[in-house]
C-alpha atoms as a PDB file:
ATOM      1  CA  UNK A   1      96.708 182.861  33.986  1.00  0.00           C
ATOM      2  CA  UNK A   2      96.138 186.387  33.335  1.00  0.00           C
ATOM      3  CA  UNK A   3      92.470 186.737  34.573  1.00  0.00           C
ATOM      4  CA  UNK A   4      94.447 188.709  38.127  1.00  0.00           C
ATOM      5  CA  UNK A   5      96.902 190.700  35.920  1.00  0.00           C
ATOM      6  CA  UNK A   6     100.345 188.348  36.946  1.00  0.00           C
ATOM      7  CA  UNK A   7     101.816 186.320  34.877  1.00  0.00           C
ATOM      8  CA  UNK A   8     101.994 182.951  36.599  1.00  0.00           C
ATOM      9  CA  UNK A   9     103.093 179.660  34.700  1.00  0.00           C
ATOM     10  CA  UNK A  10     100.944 176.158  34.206  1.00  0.00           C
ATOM     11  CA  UNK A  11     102.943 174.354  36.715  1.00  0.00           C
ATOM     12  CA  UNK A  12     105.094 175.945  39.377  1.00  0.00           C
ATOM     13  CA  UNK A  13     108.011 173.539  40.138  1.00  0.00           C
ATOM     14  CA  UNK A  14     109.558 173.461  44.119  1.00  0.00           C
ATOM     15  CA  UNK A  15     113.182 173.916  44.513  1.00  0.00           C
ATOM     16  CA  UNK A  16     114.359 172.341  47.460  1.00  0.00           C
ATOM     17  CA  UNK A  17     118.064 171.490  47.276  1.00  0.00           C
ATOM     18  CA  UNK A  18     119.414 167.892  47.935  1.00  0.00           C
ATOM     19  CA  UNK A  19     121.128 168.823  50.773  1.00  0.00           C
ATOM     20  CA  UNK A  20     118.181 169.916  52.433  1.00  0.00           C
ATOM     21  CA  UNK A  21     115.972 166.975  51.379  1.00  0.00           C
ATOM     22  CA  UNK A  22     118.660 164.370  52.579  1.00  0.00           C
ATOM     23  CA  UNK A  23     119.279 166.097  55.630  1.00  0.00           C
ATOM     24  CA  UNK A  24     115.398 166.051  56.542  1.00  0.00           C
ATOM     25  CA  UNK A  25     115.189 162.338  56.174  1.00  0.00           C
ATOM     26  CA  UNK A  26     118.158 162.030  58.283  1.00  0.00           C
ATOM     27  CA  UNK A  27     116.903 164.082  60.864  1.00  0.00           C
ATOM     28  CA  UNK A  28     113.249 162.225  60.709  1.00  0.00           C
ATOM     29  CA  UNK A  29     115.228 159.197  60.967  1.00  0.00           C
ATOM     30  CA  UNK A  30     117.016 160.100  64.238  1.00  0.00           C
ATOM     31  CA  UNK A  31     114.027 161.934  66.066  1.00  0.00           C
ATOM     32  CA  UNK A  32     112.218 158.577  65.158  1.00  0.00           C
ATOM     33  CA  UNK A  33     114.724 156.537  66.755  1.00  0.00           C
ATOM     34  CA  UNK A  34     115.787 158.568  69.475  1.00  0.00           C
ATOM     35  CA  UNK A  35     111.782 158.462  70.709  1.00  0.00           C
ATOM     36  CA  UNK A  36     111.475 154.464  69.854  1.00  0.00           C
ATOM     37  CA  UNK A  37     114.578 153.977  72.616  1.00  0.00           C
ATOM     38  CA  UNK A  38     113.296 156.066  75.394  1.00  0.00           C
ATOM     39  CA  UNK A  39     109.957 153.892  76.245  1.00  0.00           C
ATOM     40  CA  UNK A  40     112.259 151.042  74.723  1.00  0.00           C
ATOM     41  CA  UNK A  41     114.880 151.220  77.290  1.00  0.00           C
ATOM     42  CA  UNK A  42     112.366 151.317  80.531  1.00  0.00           C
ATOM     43  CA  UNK A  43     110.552 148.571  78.772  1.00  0.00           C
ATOM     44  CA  UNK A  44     113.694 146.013  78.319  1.00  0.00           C
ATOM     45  CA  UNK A  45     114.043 146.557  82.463  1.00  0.00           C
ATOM     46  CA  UNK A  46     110.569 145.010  83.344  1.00  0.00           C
ATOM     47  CA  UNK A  47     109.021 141.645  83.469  1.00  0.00           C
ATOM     48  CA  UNK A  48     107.979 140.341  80.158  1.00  0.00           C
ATOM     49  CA  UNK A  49     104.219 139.894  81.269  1.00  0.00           C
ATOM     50  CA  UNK A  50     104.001 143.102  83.043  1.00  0.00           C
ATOM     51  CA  UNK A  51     105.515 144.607  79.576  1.00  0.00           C
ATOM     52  CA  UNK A  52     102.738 142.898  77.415  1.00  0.00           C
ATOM     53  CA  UNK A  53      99.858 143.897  79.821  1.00  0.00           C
ATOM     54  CA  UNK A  54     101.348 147.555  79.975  1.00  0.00           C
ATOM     55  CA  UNK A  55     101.929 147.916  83.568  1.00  0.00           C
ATOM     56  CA  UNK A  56     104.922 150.442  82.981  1.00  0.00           C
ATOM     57  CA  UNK A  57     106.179 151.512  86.365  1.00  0.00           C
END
């Protein structure tokens, strides 16, 4: 629109390149299942009940 004096288009398209997209979803992925094993790994140690009724040590 012209109404500020810059040319700007209709539609202003992102350009991210595939190697940056892919490698965000692999590093979401990992983060994600890095933080799922921590509590995970403390939890597979306790007594099943204790586990369920959140008594983490």
């Amino acid at each position: 629109t012209s109404d500020f004096g810059v040319a700007i288009a209709d539609k202003i398209y992102p350009a991210f390149p595939p190697k940056l997209i892919i490698g965000t979803i692999l590093f979401i992925i990992l983060i994600t299942a890095w933080v799922s094993y921590l509590p995970a790994r403390k939890i597979v140690k306790m007594n099943p009940t204790d586990a369920i009724k959140g008594k983490i040590q």
